[in-house]
N, C-alpha and C. Protein backbone atom coordinates (compact mmCIF):
# COMPACT_ATOMS: atom_id res chain seq x y z
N UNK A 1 -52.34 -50.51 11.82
CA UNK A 1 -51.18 -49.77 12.24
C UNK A 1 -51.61 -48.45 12.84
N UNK A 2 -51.39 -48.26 14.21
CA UNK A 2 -51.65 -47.05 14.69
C UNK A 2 -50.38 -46.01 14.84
N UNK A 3 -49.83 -45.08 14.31
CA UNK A 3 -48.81 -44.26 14.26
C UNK A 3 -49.42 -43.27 14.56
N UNK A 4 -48.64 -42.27 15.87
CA UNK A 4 -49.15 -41.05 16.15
C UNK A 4 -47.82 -40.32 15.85
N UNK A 5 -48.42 -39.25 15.05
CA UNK A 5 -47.37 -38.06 14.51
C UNK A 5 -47.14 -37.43 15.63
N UNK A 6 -45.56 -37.06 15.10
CA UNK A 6 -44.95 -35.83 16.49
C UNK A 6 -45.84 -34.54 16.02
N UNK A 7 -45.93 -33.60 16.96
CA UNK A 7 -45.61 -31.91 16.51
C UNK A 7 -44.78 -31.76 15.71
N UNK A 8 -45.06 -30.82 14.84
CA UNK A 8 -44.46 -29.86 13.72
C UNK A 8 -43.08 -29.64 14.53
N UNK A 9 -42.62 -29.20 15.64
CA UNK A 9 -41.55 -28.70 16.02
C UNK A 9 -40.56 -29.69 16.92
N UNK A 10 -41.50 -31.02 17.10
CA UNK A 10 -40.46 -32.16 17.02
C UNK A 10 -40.02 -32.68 15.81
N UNK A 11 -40.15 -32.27 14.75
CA UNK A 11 -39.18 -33.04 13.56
C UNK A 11 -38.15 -32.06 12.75
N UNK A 12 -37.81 -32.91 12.35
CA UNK A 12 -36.27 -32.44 11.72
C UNK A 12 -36.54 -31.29 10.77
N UNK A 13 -37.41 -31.88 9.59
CA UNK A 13 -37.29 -31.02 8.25
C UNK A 13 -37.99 -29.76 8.62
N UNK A 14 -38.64 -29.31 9.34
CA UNK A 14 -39.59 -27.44 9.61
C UNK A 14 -37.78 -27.11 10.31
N UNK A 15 -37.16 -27.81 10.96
CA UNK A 15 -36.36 -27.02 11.56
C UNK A 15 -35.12 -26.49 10.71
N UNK A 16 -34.85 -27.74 9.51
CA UNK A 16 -33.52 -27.56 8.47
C UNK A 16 -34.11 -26.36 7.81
N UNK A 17 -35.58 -26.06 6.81
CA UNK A 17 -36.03 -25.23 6.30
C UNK A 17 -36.10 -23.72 7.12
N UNK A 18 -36.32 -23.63 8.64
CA UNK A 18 -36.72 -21.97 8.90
C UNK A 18 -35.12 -22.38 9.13
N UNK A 19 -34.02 -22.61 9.36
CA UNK A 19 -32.61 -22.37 10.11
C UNK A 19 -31.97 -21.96 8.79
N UNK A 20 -32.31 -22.19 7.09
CA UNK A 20 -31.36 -21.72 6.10
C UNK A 20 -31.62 -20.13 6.19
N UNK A 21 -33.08 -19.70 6.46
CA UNK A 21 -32.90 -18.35 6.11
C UNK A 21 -32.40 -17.38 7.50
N UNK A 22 -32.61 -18.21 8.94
CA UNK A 22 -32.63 -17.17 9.87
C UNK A 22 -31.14 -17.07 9.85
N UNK A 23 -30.09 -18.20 9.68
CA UNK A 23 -28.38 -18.31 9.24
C UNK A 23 -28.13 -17.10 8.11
N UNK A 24 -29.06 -17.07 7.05
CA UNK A 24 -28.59 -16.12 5.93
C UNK A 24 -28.89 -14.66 7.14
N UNK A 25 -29.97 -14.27 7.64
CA UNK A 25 -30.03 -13.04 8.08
C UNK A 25 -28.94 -12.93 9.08
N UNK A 26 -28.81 -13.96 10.12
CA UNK A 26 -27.39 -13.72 10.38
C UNK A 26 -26.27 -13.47 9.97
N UNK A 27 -25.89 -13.92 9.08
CA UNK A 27 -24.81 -13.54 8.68
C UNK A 27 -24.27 -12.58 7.76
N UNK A 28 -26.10 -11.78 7.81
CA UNK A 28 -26.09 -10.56 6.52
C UNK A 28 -25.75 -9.65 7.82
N UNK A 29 -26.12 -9.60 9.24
CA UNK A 29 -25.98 -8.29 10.51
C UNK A 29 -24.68 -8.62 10.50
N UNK A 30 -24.33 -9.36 10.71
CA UNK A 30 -22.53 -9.60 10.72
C UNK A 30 -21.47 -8.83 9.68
N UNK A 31 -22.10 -9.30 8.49
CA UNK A 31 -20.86 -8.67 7.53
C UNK A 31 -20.98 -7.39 7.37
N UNK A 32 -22.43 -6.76 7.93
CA UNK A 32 -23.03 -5.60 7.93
C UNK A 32 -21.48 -4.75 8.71
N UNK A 33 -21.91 -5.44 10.25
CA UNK A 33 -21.49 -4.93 11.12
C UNK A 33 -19.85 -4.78 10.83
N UNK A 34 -19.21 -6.11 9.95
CA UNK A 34 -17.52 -5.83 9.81
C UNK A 34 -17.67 -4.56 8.74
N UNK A 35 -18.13 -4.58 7.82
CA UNK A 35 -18.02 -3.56 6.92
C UNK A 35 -18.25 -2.01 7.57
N UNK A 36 -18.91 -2.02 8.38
CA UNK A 36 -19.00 -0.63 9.03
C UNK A 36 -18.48 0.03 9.58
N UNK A 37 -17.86 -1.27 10.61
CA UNK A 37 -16.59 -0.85 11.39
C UNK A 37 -15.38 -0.78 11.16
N UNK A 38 -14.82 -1.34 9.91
CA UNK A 38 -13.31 -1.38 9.16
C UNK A 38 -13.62 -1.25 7.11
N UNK A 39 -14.18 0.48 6.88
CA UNK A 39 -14.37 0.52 5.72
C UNK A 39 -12.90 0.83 5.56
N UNK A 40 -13.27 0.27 3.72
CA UNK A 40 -12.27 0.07 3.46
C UNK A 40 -11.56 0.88 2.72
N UNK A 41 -10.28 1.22 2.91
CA UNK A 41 -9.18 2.38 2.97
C UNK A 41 -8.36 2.77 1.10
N UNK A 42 -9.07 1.91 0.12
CA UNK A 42 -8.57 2.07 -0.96
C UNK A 42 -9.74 2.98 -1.55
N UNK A 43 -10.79 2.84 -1.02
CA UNK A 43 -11.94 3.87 -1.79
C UNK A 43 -12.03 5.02 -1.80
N UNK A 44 -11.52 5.92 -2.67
CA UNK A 44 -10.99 7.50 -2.55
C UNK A 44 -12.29 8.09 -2.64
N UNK A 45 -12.59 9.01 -1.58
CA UNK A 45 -13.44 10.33 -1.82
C UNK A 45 -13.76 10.97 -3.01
N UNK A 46 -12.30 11.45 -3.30
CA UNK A 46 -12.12 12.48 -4.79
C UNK A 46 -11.59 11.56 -5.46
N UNK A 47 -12.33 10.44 -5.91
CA UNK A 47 -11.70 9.43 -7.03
C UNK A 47 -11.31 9.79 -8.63
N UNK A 48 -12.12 11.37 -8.46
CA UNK A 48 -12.42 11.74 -9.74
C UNK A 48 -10.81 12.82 -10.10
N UNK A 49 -10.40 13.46 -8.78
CA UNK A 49 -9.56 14.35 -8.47
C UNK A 49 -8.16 13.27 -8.87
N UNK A 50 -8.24 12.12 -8.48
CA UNK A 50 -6.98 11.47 -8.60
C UNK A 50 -6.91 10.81 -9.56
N UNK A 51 -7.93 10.66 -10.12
CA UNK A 51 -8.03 10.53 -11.45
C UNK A 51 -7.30 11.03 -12.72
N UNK A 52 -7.75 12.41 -12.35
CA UNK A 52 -7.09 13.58 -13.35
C UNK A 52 -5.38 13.46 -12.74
N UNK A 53 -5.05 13.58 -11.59
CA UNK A 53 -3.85 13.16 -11.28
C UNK A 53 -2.82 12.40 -12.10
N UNK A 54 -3.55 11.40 -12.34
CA UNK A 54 -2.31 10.77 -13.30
C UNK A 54 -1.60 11.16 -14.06
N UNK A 55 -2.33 12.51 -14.65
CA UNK A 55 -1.71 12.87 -15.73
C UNK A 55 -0.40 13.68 -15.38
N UNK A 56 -0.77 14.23 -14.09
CA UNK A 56 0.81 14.90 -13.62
C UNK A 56 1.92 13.75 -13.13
N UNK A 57 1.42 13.06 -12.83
CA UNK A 57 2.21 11.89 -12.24
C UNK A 57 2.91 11.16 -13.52
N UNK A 58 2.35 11.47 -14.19
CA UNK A 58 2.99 10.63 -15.67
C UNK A 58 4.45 11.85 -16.39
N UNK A 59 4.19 13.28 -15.96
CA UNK A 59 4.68 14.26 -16.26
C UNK A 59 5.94 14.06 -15.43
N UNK A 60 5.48 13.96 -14.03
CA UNK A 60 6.88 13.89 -13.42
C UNK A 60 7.75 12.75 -13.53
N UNK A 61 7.16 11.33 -13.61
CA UNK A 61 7.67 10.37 -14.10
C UNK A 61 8.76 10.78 -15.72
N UNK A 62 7.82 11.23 -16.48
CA UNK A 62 8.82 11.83 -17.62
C UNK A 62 9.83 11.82 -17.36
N UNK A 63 9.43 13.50 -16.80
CA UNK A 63 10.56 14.44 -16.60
C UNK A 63 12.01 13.70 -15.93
N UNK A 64 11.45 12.55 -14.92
CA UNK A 64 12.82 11.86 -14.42
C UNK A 64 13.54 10.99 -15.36
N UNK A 65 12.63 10.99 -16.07
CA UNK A 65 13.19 10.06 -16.99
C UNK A 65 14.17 10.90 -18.17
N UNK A 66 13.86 11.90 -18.82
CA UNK A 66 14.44 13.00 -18.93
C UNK A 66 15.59 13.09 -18.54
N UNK A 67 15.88 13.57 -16.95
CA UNK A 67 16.90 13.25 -16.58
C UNK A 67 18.04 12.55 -16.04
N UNK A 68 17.60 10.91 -16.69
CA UNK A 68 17.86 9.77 -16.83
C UNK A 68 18.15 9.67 -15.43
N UNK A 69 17.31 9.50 -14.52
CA UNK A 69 17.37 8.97 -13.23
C UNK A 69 17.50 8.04 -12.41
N UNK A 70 18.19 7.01 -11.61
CA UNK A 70 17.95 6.14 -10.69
C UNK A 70 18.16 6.29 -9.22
N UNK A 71 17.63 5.08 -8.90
CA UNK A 71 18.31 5.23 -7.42
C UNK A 71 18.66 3.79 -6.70
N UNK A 72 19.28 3.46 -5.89
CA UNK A 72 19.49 2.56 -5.79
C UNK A 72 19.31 2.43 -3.42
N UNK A 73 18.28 1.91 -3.48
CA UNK A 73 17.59 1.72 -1.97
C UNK A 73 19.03 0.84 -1.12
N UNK A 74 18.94 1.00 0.22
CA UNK A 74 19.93 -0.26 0.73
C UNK A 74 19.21 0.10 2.07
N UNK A 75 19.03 -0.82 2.65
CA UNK A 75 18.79 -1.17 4.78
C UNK A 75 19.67 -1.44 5.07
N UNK A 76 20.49 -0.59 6.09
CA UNK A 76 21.14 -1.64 7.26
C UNK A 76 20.50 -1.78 8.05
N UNK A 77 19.61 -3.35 8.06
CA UNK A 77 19.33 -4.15 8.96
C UNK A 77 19.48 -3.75 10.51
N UNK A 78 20.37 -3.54 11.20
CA UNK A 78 21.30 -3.76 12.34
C UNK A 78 20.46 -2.52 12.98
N UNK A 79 20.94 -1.13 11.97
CA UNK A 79 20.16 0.14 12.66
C UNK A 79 18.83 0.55 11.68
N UNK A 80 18.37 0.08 11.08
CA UNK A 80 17.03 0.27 10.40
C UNK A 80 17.65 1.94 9.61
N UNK A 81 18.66 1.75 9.01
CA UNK A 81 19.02 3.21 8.26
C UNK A 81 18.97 2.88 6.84
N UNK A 82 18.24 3.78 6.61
CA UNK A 82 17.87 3.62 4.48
C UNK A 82 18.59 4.98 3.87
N UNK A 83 19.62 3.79 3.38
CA UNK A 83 20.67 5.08 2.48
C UNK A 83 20.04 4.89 0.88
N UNK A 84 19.92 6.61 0.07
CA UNK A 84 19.28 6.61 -1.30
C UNK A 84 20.51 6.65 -1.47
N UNK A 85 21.04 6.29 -3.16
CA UNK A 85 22.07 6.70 -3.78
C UNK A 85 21.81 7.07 -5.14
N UNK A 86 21.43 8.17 -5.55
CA UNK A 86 20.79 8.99 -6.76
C UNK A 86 21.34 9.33 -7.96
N UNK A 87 21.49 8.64 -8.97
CA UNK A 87 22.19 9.14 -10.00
C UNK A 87 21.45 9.30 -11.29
N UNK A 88 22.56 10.15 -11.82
CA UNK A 88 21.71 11.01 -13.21
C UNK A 88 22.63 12.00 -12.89
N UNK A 89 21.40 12.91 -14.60
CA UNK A 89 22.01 13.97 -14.76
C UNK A 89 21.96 15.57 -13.28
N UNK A 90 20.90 14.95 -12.65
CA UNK A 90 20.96 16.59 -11.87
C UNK A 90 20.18 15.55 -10.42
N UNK A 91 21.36 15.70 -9.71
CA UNK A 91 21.01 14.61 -8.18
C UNK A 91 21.59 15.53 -6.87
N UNK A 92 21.46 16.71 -7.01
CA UNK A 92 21.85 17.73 -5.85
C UNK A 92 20.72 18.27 -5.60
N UNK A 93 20.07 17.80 -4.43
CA UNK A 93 19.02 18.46 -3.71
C UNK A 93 18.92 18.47 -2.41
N UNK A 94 18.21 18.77 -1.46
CA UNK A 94 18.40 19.40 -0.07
C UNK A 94 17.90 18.16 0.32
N UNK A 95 16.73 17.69 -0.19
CA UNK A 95 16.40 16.28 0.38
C UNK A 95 15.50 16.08 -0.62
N UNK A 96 14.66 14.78 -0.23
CA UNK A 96 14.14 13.65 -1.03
C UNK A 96 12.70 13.40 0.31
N UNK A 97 11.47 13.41 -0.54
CA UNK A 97 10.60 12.49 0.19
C UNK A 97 10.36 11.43 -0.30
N UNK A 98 10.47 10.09 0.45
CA UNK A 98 10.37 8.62 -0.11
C UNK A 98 8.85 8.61 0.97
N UNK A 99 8.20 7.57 -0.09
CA UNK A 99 6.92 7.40 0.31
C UNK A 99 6.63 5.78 0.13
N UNK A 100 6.54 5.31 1.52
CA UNK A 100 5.94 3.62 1.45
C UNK A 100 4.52 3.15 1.65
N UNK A 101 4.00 2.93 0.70
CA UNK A 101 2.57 2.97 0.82
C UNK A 101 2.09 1.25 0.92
N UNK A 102 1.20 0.75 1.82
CA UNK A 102 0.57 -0.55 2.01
C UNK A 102 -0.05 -0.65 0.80
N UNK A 103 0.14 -2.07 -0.03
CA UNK A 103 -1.09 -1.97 -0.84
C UNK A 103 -2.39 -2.46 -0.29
N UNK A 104 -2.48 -2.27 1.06
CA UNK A 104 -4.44 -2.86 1.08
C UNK A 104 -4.19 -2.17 2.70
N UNK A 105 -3.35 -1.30 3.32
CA UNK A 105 -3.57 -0.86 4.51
C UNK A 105 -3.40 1.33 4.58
N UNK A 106 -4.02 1.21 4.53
CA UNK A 106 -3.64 3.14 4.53
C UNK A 106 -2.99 3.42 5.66
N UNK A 107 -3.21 3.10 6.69
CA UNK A 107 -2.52 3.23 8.16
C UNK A 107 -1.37 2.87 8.48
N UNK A 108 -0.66 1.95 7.54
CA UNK A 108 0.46 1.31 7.54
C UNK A 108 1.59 2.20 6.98
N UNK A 109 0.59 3.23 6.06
CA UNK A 109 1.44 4.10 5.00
C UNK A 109 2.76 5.12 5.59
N UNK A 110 3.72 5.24 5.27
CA UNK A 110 4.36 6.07 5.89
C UNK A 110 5.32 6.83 5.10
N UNK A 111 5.90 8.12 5.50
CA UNK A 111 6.48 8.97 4.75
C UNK A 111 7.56 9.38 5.14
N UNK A 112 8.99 9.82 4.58
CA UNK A 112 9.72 9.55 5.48
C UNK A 112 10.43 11.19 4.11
N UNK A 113 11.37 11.88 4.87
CA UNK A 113 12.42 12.94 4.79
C UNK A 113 13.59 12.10 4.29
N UNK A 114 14.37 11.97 3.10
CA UNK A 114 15.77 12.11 3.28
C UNK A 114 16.63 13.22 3.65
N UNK A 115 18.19 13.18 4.31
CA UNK A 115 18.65 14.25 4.76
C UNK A 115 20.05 14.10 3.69
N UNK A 116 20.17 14.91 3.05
CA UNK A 116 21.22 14.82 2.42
C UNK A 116 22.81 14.74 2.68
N UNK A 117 23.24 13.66 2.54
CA UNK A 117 24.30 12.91 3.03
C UNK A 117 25.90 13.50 2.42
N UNK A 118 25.97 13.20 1.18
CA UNK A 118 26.76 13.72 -0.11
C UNK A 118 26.05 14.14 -1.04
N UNK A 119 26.54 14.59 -2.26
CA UNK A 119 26.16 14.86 -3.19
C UNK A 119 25.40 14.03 -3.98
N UNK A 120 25.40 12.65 -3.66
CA UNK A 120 24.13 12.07 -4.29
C UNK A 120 23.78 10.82 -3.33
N UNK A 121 23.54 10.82 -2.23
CA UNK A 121 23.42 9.58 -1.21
C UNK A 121 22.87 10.82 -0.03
N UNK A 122 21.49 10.04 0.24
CA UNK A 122 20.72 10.99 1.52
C UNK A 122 20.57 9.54 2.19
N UNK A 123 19.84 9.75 3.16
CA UNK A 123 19.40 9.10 4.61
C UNK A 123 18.48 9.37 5.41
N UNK A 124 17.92 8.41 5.87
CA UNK A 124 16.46 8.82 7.04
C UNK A 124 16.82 7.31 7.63
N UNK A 125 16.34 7.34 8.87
CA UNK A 125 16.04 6.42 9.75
C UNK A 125 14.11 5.77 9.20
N UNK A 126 14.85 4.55 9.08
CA UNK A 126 13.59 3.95 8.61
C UNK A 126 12.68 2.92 10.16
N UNK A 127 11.27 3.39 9.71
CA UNK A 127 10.59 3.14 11.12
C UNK A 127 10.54 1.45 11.07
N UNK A 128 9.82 0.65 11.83
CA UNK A 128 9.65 -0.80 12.02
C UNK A 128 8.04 -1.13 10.95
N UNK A 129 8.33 -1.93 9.63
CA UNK A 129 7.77 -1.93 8.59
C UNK A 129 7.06 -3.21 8.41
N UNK A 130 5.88 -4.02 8.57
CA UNK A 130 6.25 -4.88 8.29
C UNK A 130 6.34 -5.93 6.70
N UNK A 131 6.10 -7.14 6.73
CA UNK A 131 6.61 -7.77 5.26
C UNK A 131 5.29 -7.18 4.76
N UNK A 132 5.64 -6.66 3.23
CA UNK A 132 4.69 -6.89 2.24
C UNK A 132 5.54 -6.33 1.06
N UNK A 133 4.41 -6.04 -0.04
CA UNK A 133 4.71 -5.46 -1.41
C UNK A 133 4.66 -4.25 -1.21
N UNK A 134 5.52 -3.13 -0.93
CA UNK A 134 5.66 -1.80 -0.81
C UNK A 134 5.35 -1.21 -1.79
N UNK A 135 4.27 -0.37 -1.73
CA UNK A 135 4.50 0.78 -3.13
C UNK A 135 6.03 2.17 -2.83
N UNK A 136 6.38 1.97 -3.53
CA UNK A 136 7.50 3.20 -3.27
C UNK A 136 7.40 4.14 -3.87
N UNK A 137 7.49 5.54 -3.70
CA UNK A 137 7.35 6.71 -4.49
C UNK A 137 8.90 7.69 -3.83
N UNK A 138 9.68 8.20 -4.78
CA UNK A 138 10.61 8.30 -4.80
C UNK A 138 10.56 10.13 -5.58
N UNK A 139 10.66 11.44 -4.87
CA UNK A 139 10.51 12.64 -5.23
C UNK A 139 11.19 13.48 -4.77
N UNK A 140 11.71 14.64 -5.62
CA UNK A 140 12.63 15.41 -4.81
C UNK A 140 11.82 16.32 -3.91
N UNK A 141 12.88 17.58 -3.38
CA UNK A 141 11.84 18.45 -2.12
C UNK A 141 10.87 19.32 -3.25
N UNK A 142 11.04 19.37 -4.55
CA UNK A 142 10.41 20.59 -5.01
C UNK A 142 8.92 20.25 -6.00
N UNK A 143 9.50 18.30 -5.76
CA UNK A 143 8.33 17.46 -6.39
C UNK A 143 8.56 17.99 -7.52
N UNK A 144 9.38 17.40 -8.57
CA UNK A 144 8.97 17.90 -9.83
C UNK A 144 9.26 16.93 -11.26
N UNK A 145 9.78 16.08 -10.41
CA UNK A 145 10.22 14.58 -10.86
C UNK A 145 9.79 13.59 -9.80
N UNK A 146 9.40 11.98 -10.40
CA UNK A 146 9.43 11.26 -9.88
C UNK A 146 9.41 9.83 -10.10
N UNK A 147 10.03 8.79 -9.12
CA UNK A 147 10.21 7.39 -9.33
C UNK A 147 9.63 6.52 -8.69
N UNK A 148 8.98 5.18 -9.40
CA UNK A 148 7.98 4.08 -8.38
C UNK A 148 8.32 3.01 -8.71
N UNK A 149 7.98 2.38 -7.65
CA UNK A 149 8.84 0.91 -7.66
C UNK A 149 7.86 0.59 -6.79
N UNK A 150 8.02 -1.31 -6.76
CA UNK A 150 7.18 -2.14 -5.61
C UNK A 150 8.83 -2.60 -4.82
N UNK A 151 8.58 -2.76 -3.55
CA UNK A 151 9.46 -3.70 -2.70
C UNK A 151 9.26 -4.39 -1.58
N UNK A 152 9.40 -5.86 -2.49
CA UNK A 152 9.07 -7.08 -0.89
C UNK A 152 10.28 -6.88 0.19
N UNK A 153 10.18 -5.38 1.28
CA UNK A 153 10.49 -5.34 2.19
C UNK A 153 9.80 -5.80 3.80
N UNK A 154 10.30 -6.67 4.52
CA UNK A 154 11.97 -6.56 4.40
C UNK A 154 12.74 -7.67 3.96
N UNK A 155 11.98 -8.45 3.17
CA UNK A 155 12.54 -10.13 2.84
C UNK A 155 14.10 -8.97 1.60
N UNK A 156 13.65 -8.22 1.28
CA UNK A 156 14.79 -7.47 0.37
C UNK A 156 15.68 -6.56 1.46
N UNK A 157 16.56 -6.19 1.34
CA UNK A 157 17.05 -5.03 1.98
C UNK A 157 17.67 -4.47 0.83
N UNK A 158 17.53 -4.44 -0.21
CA UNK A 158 17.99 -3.60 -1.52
C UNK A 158 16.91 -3.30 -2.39
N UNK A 159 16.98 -2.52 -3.50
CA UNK A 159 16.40 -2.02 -4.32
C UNK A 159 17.14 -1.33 -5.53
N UNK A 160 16.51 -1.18 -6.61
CA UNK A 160 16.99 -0.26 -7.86
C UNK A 160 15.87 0.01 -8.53
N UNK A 161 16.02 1.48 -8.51
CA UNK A 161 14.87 1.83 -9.12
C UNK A 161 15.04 2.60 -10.39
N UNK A 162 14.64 2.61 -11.35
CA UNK A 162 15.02 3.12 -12.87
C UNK A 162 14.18 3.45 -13.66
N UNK A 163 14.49 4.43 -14.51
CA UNK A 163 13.29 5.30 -15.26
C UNK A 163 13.18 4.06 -16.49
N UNK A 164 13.47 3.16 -16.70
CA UNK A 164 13.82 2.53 -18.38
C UNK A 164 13.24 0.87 -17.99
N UNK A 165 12.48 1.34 -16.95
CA UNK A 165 11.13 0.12 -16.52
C UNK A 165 11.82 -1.16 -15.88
N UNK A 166 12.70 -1.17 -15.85
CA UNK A 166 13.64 -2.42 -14.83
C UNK A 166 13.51 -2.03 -13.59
C-alpha cells in the first residue's frame, strides 16, 4: 500500500485546533471593543456617596409617611398631560419634581416640574417615554419628603402611589 500524506495545512484537524483559539481572541477584541464604547450607566463614581444616601432617602420617605401621603398618577393619552393628585395631611406646594428613571438606561432618564394646578392636583406635559418599568420618584420643591413607585408605562396610564407599601 502506497499512501502519500497531504501537508499539515491540507487537513482538517491543525485547522479545527489553531481556529478554537484565534475565534476566542476574536471575540475577546470585540467584547473589548462593545464594552468601551457603551460603558455601562448603572456604575456610580461616588458609589460610596450614594451609599450613605440612603439614609436620607429613608428619612424623607418617613417623613411622607408621617404625613400620610399619596398620590395618585393619570396620562391623558391624547395630549401626553400627567395630572398628580396629592393627598394627605399637608399637599400645598408651589410644585412637585417627579423623576422617571430607566432601570438599565441613564439617558432615557428624565425629570419633569409639576405646575400647580389646585390645591392638591399639579401638571407637566409629559415627554414621549418609551415601554418599560419606570422608577418613579415623587418630591416636593423643598425636597423634604418623598415617594417611589415602579410603573409599566405606558402599557398603564394610571398609578397610586402610597406611603403604607401598596
Amino acid at each position: 500500500m502506497d499512501s502519500q500524506q497531504k501537508p499539515w495545512f491540507k487537513q482538517f484537524w491543525p485547522w479545527l485546533v489553531f481556529s478554537i483559539p484565534l475565534l476566542t481572541i476574536v471575540a475577546g477584541v470585540i467584547t473589548f471593543q462593545i464594552a468601551s464604547d457603551q460603558p455601562h450607566s448603572m456604575v456610580q463614581d461616588d458609589y460610596f456617596k450614594k451609599g450613605l444616601a440612603i439614609n436620607q432617602s429613608l428619612a424623607k420617605q418617613a417623613f411622607a409617611k408621617e404625613l400620610n401621603l399619596s398620590a395618585q398618577l393619570e396620562v391623558d393619552t391624547a395630549s401626553q398631560l400627567l395630572v398628580v393628585k396629592l393627598n394627605g395631611e399637608q399637599t400645598d406646594f408651589r410644585q412637585l419634581k417627579l423623576t422617571f428613571s430607566h432601570p438599565t438606561q441613564q439617558k432615557l432618564d428624565q425629570n419633569l416640574q409639576l405646575e400647580k394646578l389646585s390645591a392638591q392636583e399639579y401638571v407637566a406635559q409629559l415627554p414621549e417615554l418609551p415601554q418599560a418599568y419606570w422608577h418613579i420618584r415623587l418630591l416636593n420643591d423643598t425636597e423634604t419628603w418623598l415617594l417611589k413607585s415602579r410603573w409599566h408605562y405606558p402599557e398603564s396610564s394610571q398609578l397610586t402611589i402610597s406611603t403604607n407599601g401598596r
